[in-house]
C-alpha atoms as a PDB file:
ATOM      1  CA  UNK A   1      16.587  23.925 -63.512  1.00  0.00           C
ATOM      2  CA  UNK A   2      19.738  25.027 -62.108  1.00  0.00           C
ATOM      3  CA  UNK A   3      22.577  23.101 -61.258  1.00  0.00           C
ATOM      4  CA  UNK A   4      22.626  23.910 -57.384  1.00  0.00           C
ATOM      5  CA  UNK A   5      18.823  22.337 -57.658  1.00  0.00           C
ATOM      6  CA  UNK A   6      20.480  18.915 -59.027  1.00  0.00           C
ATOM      7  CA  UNK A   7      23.493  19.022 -56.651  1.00  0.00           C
ATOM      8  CA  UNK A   8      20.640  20.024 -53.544  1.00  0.00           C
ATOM      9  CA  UNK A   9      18.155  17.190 -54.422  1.00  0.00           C
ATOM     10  CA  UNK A  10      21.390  14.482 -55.151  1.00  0.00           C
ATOM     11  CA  UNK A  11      23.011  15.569 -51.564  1.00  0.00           C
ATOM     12  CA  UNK A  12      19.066  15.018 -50.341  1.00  0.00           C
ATOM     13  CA  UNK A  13      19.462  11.303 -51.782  1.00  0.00           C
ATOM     14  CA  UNK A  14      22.528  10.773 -50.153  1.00  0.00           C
ATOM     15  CA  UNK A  15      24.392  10.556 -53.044  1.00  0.00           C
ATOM     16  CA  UNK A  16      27.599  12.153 -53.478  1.00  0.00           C
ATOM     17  CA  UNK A  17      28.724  15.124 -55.906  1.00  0.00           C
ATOM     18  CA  UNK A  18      32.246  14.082 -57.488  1.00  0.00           C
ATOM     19  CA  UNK A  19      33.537  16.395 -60.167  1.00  0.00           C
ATOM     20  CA  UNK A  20      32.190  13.787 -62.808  1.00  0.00           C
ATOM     21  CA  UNK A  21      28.686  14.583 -62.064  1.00  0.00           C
ATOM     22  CA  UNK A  22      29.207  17.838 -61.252  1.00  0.00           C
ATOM     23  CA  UNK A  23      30.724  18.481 -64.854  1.00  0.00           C
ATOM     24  CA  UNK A  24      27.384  16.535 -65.993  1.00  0.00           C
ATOM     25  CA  UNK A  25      24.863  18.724 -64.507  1.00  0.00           C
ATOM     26  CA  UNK A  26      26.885  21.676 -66.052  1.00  0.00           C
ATOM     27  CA  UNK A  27      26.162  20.232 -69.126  1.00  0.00           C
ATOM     28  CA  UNK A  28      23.028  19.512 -69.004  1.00  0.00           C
ATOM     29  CA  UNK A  29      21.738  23.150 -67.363  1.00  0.00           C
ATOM     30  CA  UNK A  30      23.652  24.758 -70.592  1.00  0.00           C
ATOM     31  CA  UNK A  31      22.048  23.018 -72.615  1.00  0.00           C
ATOM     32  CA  UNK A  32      18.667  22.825 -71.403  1.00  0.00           C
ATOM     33  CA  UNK A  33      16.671  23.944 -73.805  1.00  0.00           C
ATOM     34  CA  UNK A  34      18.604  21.277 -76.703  1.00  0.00           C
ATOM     35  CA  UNK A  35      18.094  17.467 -76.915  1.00  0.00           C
ATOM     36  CA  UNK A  36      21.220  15.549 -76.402  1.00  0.00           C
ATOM     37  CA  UNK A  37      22.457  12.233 -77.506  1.00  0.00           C
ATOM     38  CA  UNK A  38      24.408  10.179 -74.771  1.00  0.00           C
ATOM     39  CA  UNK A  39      27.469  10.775 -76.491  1.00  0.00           C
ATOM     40  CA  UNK A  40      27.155  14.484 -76.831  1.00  0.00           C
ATOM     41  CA  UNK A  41      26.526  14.621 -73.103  1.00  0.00           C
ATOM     42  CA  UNK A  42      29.489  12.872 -72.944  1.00  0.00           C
ATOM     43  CA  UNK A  43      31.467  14.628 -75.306  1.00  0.00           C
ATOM     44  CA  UNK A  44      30.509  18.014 -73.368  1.00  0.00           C
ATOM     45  CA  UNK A  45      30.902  16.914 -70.085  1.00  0.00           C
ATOM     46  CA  UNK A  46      34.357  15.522 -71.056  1.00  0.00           C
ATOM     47  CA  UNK A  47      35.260  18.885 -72.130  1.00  0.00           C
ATOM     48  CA  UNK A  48      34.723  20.567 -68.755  1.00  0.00           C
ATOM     49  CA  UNK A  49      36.267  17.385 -66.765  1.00  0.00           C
ATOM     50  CA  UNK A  50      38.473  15.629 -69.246  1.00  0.00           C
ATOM     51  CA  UNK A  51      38.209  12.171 -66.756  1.00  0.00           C
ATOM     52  CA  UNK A  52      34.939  12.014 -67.162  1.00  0.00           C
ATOM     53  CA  UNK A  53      34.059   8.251 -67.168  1.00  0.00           C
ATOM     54  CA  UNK A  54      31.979   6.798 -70.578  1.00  0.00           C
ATOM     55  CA  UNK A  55      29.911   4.513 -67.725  1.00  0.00           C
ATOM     56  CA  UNK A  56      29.537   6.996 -64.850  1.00  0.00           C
ATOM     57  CA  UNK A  57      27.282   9.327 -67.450  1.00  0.00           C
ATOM     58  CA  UNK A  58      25.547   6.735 -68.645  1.00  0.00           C
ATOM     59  CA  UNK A  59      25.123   5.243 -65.361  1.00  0.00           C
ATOM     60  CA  UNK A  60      23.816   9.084 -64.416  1.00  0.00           C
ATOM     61  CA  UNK A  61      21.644   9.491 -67.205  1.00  0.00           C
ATOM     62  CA  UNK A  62      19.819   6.376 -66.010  1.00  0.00           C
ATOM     63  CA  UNK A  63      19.436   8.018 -62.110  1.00  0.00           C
ATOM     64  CA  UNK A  64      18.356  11.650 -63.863  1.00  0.00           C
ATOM     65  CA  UNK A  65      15.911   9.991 -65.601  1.00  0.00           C
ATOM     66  CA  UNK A  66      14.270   7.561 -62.754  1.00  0.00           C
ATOM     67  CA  UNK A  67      14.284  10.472 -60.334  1.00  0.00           C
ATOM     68  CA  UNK A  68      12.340  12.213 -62.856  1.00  0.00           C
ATOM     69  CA  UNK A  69      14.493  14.865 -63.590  1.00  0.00           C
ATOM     70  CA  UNK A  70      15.231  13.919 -67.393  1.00  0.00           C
ATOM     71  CA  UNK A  71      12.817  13.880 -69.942  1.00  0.00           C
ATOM     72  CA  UNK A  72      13.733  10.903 -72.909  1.00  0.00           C
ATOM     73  CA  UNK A  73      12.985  10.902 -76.326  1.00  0.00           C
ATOM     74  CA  UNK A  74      13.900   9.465 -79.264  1.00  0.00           C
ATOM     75  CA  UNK A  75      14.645  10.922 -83.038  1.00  0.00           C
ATOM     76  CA  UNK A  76      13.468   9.532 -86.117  1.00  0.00           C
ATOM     77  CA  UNK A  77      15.984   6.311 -86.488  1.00  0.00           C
ATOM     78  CA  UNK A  78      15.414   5.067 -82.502  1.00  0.00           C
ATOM     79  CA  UNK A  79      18.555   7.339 -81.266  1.00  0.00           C
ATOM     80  CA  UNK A  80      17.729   8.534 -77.395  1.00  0.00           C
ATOM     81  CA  UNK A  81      17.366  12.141 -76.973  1.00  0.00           C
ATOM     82  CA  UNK A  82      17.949  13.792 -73.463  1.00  0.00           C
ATOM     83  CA  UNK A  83      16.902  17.193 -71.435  1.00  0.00           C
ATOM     84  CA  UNK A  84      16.176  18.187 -68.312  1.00  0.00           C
ATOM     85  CA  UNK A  85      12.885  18.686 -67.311  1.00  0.00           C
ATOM     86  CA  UNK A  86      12.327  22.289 -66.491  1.00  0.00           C
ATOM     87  CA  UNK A  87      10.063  22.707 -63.460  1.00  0.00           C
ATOM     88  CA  UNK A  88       6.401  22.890 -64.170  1.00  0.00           C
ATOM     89  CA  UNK A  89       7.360  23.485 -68.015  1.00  0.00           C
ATOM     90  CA  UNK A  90       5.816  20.189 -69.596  1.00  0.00           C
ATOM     91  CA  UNK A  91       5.805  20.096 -73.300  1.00  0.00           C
ATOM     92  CA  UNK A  92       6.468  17.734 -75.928  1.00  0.00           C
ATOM     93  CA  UNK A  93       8.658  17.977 -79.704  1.00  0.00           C
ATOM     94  CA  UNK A  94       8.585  17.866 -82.834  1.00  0.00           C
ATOM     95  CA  UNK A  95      11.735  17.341 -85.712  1.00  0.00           C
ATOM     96  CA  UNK A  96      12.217  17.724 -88.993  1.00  0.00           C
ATOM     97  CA  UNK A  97      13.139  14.761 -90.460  1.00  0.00           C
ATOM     98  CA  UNK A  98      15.261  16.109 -93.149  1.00  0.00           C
ATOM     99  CA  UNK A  99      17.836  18.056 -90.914  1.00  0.00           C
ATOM    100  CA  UNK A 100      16.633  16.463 -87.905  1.00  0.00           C
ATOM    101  CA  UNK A 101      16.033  20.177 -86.511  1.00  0.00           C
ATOM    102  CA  UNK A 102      13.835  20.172 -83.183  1.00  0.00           C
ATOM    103  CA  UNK A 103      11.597  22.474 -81.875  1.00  0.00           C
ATOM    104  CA  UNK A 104       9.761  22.528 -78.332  1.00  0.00           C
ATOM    105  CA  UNK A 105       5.464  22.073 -78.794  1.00  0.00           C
ATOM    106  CA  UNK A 106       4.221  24.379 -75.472  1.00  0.00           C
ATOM    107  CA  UNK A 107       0.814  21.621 -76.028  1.00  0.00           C
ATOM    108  CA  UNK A 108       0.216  18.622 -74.891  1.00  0.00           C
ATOM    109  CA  UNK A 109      -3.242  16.831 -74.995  1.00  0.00           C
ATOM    110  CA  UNK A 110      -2.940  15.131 -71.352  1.00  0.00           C
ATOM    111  CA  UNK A 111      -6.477  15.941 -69.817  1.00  0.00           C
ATOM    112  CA  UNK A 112      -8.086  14.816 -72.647  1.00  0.00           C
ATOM    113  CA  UNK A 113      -5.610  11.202 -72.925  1.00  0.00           C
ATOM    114  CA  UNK A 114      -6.237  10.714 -69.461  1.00  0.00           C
ATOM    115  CA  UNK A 115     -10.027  11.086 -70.013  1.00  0.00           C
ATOM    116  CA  UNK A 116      -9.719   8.556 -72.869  1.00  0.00           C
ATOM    117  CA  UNK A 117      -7.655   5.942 -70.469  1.00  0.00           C
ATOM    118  CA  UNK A 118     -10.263   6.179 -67.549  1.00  0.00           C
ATOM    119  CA  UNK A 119     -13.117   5.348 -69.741  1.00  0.00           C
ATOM    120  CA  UNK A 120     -10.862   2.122 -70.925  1.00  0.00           C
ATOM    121  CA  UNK A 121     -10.530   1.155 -67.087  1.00  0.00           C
ATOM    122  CA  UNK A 122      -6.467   2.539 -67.288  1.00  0.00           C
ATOM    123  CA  UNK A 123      -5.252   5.128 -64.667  1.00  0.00           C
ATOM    124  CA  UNK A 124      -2.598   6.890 -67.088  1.00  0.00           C
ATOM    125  CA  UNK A 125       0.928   6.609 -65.489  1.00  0.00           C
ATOM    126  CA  UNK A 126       2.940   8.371 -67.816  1.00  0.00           C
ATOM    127  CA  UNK A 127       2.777   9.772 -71.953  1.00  0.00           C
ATOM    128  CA  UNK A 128       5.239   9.629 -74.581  1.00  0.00           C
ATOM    129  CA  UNK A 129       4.035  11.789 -77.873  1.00  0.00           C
ATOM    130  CA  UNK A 130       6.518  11.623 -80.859  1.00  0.00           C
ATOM    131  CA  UNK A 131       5.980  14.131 -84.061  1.00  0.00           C
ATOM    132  CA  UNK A 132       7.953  13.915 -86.698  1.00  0.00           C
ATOM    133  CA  UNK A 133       7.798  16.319 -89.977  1.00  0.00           C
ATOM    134  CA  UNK A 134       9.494  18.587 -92.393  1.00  0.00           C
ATOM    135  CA  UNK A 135      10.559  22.089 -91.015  1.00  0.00           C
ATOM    136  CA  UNK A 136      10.127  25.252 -93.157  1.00  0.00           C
ATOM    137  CA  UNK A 137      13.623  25.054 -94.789  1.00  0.00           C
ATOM    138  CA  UNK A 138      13.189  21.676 -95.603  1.00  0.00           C
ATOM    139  CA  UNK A 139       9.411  21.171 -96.876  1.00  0.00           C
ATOM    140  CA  UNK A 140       9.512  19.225 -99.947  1.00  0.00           C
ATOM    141  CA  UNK A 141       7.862  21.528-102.552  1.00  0.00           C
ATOM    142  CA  UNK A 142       4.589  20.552-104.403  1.00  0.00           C
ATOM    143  CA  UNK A 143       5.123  19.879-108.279  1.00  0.00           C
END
């Protein structure tokens, strides 16, 4: 996603671009491809607008996320994990839990999930899928 896509689709909502967001969506497009704590978004986004508010990303990380645009995960010890959600690109991820290293899974199971719900009577709304595991580098060794 680009950021002119984000600033487009806010300006659709009515909603206004102040440099705060606009220093947010920066830092999410660059770094679309990582999972970010809150704080690193903040951290980032404070680097390319230094009055960038603690609340206001928060606050914006909240709207991302209920328009859709931001996918949420969480690591190993509950921590909240944030990316954009690249257009048509769903996949799900998997991290090490040594180094914490994470790494994008191009699979996903849905058809067969959402076959599973329907025969329980459930029209599936929405998926989470965590995996966790032990990267190359960090595989414990058999003794």
């Amino acid at each position: 996603m680009k950021e002119e896509e984000l600033i487009a689709f806010f300006e659709s909502k009515g909603l206004r671009i102040t440099k705060q967001r606009r220093a947010l969506f920066r830092t999410l497009v660059e770094h679309q491809t990582t999972l970010l704590r809150a704080q690193q978004i903040l951290a980032f986004s404070k680097k390319r607008y230094e009055k960038t508010n603690p609340t206001t990303v928060y606050r914006n990380i909240e709207l991302l996320e209920s328009f859709h645009l931001l996918h949420k995960t969480s690591d190993q010890e509950g921590t909240f994990l944030y990316k954009l959600i690249c257009a048509g690109h769903h996949h799900h991820h998997i991290q090490c839990l040594r180094c914490g290293k994470i790494e994008i899974l191009e699979y996903c199971p849905l058809d067969v999930l959402t076959k599973l719900a329907e025969d329980k009577g459930f029209t599936l709304e929405d998926h989470s899928i965590e995996l966790y595991g032990y990267c190359p580098k960090c595989k414990p060794t058999s003794r």
